[in-house]
PDB file of N, CA and C in Angstrom:
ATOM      1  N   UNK A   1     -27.312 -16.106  42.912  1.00  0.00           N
ATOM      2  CA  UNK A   1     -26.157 -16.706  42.294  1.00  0.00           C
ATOM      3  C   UNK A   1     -25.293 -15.598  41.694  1.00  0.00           C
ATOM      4  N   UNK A   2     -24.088 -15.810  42.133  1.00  0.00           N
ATOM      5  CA  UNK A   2     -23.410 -14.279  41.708  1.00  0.00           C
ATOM      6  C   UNK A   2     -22.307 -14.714  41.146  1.00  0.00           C
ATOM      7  N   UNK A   3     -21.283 -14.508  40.791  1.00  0.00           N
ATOM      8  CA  UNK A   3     -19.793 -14.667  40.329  1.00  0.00           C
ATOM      9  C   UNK A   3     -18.547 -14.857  41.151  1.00  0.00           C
ATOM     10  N   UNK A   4     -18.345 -16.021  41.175  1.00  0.00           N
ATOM     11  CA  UNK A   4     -17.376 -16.446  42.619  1.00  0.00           C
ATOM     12  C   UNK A   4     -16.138 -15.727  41.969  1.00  0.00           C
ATOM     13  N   UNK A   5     -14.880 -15.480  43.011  1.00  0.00           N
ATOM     14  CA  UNK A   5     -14.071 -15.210  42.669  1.00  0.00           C
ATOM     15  C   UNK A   5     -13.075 -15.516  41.711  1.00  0.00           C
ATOM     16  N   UNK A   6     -13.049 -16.579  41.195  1.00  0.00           N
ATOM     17  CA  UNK A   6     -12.410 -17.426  40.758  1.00  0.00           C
ATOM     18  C   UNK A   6     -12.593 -16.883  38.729  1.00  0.00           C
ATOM     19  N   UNK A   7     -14.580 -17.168  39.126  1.00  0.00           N
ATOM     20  CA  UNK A   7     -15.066 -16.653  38.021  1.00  0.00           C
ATOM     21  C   UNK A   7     -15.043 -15.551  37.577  1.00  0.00           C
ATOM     22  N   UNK A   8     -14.723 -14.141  37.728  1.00  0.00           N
ATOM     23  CA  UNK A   8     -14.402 -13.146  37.959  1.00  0.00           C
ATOM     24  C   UNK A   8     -12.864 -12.533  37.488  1.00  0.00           C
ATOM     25  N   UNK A   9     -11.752 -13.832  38.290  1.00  0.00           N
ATOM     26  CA  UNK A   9     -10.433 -13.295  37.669  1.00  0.00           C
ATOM     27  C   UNK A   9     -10.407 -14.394  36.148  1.00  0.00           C
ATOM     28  N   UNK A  10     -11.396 -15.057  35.500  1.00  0.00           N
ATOM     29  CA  UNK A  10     -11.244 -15.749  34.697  1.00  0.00           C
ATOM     30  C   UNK A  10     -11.909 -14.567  33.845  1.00  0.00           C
ATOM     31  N   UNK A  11     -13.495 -14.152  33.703  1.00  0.00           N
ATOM     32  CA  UNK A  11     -14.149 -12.968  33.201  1.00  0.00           C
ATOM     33  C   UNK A  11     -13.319 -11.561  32.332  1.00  0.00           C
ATOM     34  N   UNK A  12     -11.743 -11.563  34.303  1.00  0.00           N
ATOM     35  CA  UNK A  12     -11.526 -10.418  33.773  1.00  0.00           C
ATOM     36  C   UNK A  12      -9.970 -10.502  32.742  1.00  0.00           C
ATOM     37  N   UNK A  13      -9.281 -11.512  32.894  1.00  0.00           N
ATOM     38  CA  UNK A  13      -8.475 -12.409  31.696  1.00  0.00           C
ATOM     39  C   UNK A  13      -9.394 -12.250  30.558  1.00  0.00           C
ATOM     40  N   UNK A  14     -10.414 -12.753  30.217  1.00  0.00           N
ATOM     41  CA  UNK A  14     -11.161 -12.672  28.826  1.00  0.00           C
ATOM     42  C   UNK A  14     -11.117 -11.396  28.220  1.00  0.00           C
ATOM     43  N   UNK A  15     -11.646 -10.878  29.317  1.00  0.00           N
ATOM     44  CA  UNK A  15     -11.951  -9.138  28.613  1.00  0.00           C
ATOM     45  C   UNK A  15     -10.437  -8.248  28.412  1.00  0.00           C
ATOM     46  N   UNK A  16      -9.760  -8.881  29.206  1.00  0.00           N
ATOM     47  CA  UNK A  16      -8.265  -8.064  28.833  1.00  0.00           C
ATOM     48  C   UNK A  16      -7.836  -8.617  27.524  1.00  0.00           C
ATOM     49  N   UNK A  17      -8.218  -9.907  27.191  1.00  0.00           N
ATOM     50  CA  UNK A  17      -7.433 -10.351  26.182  1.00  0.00           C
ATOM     51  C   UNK A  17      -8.684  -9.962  24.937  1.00  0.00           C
ATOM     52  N   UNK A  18      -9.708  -9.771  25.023  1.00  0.00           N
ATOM     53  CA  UNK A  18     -10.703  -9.167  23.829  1.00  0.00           C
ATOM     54  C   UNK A  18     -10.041  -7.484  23.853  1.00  0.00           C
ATOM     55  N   UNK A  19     -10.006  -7.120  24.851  1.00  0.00           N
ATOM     56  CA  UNK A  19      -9.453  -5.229  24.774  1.00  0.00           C
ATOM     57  C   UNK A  19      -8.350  -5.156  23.705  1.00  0.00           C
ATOM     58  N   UNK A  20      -7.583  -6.575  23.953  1.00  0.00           N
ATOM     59  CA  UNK A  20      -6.111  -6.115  23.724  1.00  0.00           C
ATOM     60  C   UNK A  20      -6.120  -6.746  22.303  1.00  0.00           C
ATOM     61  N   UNK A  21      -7.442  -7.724  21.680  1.00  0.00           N
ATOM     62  CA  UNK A  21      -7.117  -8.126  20.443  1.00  0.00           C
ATOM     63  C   UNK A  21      -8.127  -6.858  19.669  1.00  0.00           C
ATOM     64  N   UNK A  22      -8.689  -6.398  19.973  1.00  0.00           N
ATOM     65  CA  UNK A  22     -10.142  -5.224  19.978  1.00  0.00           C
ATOM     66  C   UNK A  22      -8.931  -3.914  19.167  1.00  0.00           C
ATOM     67  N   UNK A  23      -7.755  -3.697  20.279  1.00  0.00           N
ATOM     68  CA  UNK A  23      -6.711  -2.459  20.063  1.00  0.00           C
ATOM     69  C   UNK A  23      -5.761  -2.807  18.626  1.00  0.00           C
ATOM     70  N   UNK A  24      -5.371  -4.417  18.924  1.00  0.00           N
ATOM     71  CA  UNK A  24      -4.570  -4.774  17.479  1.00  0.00           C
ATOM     72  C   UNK A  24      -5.511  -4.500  16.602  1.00  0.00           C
ATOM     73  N   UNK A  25      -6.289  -5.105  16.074  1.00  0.00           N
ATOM     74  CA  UNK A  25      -7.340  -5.180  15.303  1.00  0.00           C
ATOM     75  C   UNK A  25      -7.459  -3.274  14.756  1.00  0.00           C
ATOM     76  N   UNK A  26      -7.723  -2.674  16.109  1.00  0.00           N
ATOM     77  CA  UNK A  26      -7.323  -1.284  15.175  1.00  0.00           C
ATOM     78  C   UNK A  26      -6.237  -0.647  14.752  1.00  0.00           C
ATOM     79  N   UNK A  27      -5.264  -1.095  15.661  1.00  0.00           N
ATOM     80  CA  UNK A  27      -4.218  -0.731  14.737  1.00  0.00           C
ATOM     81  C   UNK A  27      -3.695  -1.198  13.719  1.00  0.00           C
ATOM     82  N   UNK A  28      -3.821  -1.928  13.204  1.00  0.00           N
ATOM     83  CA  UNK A  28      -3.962  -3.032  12.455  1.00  0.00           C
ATOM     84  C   UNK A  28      -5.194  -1.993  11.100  1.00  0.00           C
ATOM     85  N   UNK A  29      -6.280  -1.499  11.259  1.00  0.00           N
ATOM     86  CA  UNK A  29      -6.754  -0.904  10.835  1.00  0.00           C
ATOM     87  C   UNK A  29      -6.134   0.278  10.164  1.00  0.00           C
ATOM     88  N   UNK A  30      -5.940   1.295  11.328  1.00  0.00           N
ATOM     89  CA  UNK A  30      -4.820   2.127  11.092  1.00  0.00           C
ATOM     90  C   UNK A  30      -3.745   2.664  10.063  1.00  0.00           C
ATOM     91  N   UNK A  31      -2.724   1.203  10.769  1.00  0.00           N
ATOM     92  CA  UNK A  31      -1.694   1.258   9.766  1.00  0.00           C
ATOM     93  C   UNK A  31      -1.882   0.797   8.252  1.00  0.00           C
ATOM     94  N   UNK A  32      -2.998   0.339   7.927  1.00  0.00           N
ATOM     95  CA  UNK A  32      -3.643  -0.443   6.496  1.00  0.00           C
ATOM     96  C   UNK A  32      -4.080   0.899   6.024  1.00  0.00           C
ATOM     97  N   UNK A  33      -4.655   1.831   6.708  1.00  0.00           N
ATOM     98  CA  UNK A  33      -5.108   3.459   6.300  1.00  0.00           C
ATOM     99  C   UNK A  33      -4.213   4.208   5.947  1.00  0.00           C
ATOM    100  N   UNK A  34      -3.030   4.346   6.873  1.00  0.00           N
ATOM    101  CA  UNK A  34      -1.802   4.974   6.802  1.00  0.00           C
ATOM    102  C   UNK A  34      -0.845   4.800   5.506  1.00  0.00           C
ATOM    103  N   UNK A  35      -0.754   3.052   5.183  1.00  0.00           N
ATOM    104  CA  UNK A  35      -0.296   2.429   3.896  1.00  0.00           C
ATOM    105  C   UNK A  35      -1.295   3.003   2.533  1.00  0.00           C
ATOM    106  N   UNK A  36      -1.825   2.712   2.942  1.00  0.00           N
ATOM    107  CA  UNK A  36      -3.049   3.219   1.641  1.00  0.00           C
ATOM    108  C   UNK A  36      -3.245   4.467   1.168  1.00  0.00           C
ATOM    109  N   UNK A  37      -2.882   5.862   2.292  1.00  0.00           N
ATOM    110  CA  UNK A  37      -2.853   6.911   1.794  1.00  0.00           C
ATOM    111  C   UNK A  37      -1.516   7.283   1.418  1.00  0.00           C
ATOM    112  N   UNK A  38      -0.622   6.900   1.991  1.00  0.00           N
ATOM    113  CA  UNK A  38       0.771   6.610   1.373  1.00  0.00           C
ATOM    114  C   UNK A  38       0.937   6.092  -0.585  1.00  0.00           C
ATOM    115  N   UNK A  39       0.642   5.809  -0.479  1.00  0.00           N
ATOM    116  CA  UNK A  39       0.326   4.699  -2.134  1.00  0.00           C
ATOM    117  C   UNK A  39      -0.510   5.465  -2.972  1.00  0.00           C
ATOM    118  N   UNK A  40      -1.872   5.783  -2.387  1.00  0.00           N
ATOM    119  CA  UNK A  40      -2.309   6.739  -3.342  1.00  0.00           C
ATOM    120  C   UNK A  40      -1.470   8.190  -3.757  1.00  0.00           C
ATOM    121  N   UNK A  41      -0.979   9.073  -2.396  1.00  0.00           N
ATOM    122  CA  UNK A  41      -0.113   9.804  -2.520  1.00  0.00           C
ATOM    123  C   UNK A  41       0.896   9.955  -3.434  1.00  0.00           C
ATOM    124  N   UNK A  42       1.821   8.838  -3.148  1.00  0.00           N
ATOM    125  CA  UNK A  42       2.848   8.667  -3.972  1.00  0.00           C
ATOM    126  C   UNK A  42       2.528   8.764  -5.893  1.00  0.00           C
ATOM    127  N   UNK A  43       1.232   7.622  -5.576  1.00  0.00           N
ATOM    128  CA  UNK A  43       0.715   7.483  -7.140  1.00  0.00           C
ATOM    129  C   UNK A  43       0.444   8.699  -8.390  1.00  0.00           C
ATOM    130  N   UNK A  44      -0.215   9.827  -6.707  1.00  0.00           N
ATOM    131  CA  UNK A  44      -0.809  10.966  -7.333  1.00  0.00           C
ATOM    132  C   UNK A  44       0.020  11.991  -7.279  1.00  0.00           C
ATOM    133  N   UNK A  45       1.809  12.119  -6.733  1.00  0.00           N
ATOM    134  CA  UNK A  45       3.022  12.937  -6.953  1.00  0.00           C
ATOM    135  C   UNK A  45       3.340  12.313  -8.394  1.00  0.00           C
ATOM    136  N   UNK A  46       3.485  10.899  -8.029  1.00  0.00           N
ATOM    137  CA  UNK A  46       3.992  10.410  -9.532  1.00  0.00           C
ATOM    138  C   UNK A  46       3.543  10.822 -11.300  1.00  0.00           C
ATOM    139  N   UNK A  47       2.061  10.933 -11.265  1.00  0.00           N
ATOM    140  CA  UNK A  47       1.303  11.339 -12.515  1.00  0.00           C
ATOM    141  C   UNK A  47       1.738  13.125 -12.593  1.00  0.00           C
ATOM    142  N   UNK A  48       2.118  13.673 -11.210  1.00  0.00           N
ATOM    143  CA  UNK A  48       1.359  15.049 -11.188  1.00  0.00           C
ATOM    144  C   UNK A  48       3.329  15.365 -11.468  1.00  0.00           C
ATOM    145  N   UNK A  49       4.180  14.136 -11.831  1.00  0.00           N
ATOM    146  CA  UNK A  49       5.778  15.035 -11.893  1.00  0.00           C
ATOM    147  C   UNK A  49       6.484  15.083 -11.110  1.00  0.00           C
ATOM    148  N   UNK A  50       5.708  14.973  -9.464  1.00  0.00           N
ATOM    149  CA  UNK A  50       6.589  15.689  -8.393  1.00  0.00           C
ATOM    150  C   UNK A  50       7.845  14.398  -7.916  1.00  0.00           C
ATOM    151  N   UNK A  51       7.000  13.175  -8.016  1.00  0.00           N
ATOM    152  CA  UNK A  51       7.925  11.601  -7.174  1.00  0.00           C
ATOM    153  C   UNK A  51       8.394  10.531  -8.860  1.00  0.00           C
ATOM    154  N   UNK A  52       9.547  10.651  -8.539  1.00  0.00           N
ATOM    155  CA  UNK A  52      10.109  10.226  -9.736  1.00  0.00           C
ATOM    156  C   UNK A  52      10.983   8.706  -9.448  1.00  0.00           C
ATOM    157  N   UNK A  53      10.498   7.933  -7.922  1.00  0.00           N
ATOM    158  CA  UNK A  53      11.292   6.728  -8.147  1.00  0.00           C
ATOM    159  C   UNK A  53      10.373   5.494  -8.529  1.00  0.00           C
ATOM    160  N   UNK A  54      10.941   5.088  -9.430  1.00  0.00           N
ATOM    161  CA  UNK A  54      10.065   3.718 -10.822  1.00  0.00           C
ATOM    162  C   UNK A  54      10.022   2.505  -9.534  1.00  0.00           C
ATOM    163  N   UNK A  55      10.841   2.409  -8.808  1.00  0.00           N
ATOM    164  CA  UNK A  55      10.814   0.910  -7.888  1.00  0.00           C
ATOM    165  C   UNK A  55       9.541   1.453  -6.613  1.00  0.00           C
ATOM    166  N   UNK A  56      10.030   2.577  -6.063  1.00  0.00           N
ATOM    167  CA  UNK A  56       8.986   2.600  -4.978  1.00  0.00           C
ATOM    168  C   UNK A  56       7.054   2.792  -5.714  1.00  0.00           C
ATOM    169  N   UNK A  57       7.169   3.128  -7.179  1.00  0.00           N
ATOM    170  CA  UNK A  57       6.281   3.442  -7.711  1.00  0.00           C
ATOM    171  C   UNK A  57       5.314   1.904  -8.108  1.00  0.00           C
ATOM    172  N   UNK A  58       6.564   1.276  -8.705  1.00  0.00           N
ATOM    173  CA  UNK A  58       6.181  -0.501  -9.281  1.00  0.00           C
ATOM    174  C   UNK A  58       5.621  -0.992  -8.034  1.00  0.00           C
ATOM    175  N   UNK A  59       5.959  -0.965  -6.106  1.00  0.00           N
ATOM    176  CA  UNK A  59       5.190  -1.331  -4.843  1.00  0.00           C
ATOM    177  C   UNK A  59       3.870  -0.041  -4.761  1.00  0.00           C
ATOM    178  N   UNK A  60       4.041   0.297  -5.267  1.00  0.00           N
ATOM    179  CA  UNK A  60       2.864   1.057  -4.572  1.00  0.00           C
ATOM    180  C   UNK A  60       1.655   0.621  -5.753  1.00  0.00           C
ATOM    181  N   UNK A  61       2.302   0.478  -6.985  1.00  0.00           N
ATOM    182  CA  UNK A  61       1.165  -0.649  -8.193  1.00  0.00           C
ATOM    183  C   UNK A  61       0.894  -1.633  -7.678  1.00  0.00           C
ATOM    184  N   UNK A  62       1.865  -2.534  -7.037  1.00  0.00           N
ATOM    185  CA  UNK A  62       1.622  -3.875  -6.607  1.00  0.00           C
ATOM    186  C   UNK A  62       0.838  -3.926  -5.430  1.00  0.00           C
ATOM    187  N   UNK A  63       0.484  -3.169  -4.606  1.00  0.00           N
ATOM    188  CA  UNK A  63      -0.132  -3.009  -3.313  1.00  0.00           C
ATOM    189  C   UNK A  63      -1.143  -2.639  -3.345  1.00  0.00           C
ATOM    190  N   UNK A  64      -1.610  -1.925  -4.252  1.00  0.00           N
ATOM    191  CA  UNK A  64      -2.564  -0.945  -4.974  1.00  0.00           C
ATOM    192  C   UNK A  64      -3.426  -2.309  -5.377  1.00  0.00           C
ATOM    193  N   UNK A  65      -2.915  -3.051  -6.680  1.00  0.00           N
ATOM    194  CA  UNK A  65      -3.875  -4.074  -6.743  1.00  0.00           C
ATOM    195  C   UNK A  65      -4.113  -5.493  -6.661  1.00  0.00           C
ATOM    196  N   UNK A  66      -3.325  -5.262  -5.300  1.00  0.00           N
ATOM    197  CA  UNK A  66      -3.963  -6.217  -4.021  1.00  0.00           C
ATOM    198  C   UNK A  66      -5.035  -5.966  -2.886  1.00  0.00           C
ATOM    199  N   UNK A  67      -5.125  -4.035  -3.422  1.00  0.00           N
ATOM    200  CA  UNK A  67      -5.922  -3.519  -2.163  1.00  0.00           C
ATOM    201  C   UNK A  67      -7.092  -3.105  -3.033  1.00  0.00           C
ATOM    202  N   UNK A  68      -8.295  -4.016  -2.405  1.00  0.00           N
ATOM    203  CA  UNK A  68      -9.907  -3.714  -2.931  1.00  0.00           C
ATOM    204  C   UNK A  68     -10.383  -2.202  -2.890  1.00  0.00           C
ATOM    205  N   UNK A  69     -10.031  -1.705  -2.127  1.00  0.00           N
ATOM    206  CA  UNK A  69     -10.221   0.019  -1.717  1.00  0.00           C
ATOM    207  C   UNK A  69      -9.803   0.691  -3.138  1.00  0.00           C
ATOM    208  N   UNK A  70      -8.626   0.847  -2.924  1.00  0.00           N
ATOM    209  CA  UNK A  70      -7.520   1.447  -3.702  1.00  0.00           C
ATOM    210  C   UNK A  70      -8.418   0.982  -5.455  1.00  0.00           C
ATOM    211  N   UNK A  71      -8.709  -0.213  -5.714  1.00  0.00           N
ATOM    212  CA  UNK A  71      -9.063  -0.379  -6.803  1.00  0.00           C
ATOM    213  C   UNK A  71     -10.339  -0.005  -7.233  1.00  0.00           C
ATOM    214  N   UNK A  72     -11.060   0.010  -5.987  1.00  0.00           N
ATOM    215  CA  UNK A  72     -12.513   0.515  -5.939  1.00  0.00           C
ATOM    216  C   UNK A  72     -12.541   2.047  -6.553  1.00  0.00           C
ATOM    217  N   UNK A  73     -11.873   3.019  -5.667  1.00  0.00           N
ATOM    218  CA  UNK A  73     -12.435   4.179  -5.501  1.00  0.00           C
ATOM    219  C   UNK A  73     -11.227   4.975  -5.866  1.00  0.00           C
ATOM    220  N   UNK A  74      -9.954   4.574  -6.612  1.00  0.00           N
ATOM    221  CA  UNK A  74      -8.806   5.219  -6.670  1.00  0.00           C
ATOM    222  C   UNK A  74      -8.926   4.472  -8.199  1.00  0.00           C
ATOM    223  N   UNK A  75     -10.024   3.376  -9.067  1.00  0.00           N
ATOM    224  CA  UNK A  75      -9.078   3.148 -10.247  1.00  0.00           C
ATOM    225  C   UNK A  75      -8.953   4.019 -11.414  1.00  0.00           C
ATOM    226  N   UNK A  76      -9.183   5.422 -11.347  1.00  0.00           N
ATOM    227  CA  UNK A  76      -8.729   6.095 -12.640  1.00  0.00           C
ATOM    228  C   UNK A  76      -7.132   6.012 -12.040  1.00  0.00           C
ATOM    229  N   UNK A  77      -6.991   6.338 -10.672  1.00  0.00           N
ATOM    230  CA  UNK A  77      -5.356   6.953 -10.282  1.00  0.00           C
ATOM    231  C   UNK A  77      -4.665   6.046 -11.027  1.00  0.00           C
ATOM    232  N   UNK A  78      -5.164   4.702 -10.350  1.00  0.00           N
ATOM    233  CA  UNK A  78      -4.311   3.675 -10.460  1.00  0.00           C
ATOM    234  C   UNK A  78      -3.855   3.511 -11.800  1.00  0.00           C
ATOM    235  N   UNK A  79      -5.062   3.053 -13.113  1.00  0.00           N
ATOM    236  CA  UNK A  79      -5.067   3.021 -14.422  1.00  0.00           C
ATOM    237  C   UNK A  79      -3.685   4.090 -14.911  1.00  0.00           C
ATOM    238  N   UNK A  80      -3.882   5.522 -14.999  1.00  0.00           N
ATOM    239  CA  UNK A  80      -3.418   6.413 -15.177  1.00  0.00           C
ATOM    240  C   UNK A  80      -1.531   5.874 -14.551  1.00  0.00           C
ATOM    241  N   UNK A  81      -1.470   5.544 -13.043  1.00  0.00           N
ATOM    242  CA  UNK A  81       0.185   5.242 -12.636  1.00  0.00           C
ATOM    243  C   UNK A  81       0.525   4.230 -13.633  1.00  0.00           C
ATOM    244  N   UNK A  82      -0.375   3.366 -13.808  1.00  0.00           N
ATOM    245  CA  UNK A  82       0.123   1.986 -14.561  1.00  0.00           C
ATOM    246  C   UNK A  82       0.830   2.494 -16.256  1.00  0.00           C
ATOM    247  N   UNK A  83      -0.483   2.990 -16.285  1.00  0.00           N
ATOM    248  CA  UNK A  83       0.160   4.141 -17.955  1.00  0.00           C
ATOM    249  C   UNK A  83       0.921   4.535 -17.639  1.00  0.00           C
ATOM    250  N   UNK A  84       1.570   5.551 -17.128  1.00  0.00           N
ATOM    251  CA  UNK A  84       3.008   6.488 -17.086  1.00  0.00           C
ATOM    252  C   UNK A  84       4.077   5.534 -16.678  1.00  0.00           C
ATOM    253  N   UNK A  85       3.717   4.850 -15.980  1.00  0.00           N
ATOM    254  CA  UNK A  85       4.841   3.766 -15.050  1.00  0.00           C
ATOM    255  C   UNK A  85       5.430   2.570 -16.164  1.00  0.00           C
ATOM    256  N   UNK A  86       4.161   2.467 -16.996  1.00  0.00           N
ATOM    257  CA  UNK A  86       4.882   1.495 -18.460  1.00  0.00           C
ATOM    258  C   UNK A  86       5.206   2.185 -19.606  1.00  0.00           C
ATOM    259  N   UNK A  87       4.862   3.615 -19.958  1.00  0.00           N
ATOM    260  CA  UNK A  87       5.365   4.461 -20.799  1.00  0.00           C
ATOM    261  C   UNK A  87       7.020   4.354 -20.603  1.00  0.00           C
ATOM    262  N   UNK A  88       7.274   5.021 -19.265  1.00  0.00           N
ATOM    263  CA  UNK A  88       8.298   4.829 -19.004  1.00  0.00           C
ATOM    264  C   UNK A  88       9.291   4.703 -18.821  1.00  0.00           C
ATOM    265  N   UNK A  89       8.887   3.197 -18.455  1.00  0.00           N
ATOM    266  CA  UNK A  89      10.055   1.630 -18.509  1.00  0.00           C
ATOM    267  C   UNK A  89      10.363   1.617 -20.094  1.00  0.00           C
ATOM    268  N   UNK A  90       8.882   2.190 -20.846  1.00  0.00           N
ATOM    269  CA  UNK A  90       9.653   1.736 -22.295  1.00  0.00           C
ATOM    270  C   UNK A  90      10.160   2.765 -22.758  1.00  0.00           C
ATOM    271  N   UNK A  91      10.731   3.452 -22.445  1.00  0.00           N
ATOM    272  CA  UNK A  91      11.275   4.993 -22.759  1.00  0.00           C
ATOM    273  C   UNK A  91      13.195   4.874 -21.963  1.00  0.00           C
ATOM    274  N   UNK A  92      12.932   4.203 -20.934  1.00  0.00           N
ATOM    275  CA  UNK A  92      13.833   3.587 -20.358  1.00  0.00           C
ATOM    276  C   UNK A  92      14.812   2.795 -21.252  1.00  0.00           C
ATOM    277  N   UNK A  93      14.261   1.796 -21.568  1.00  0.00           N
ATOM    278  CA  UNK A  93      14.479   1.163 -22.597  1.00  0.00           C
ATOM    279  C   UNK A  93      14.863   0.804 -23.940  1.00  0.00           C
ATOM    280  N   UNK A  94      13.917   2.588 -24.814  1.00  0.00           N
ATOM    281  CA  UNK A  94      14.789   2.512 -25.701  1.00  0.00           C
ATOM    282  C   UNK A  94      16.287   3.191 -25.627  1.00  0.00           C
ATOM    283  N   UNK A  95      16.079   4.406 -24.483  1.00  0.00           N
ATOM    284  CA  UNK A  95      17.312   5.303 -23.999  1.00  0.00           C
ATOM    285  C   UNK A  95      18.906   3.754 -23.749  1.00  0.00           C
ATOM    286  N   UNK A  96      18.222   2.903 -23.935  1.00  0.00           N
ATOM    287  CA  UNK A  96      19.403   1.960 -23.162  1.00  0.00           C
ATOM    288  C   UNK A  96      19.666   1.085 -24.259  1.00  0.00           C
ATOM    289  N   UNK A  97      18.899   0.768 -25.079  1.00  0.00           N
ATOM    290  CA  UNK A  97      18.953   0.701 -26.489  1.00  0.00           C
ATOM    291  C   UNK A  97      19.952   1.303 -27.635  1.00  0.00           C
ATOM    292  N   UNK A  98      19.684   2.595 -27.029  1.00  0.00           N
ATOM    293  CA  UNK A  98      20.312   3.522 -28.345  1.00  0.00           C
ATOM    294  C   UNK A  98      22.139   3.630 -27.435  1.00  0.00           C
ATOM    295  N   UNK A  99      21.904   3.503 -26.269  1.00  0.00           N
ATOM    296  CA  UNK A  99      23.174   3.811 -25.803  1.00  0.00           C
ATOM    297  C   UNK A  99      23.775   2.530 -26.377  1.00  0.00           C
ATOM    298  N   UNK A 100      23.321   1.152 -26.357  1.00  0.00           N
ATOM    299  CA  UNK A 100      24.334   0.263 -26.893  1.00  0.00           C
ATOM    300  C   UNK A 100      24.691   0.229 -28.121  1.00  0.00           C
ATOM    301  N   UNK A 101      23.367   0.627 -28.798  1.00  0.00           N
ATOM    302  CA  UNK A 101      23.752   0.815 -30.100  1.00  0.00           C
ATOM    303  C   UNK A 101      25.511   1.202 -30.362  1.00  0.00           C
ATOM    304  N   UNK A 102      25.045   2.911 -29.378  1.00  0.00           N
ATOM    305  CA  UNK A 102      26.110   4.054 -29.770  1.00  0.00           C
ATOM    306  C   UNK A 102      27.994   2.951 -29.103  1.00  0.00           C
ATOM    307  N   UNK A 103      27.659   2.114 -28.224  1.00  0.00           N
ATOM    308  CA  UNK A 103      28.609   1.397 -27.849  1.00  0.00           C
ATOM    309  C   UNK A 103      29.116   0.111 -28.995  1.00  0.00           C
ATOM    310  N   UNK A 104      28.344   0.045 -29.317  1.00  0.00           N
ATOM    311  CA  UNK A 104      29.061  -1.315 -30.389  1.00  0.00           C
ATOM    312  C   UNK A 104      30.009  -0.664 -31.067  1.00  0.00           C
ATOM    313  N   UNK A 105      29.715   0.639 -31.693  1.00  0.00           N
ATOM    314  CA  UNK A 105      29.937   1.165 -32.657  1.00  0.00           C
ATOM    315  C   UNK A 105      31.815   1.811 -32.248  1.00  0.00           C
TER     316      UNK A 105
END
């Protein structure tokens, strides 16, 4: 009993379509690796002085802890961005503060 033809171009449909969900699946992998070292990166220019934008910094917090990895084995980084990243905003803040002040006046 062997594999009629029929059975065969059905076999080889299956396996093209497992190859081809097998390849998403890693890239898919991949690009989740690629994002992730991106984010830590950024996180770890940000503490270290070098990356100074607050919005791309606030996504890379927000992504950060949505991502189990990142929180696992990156949470001093993370802790540490969250500190500087809300220092800040409130430093931001009072600077925008004192400017209205200086505007009423």
């Amino acid at each position: 009993m062997g594999i009629e033809k029929k059975d065969y171009n059905k076999f080889k449909e299956i396996l093209k379509d497992f190859k081809t969900k097998r390849e998403k699946n890693i890239e898919r992998m991949i690009e989740e690796a690629e994002k992730r070292t991106e984010v830590i990166n950024k996180m770890q220019w940000y503490i270290d002085g070098i990356y100074y934008s607050l919005d791309d910094i606030e996504k890379c917090i927000n992504y950060a802890m949505n991502d189990k990895l990142i929180q696992e084995r990156y949470k001093e980084l993370l802790a540490k961005t969250i500190s500087k990243f809300n220092k800040d905003l409130e430093e931001i803040d009072r600077i925008l503060e004192e400017e209205d002040e200086e505007i009423d006046f």
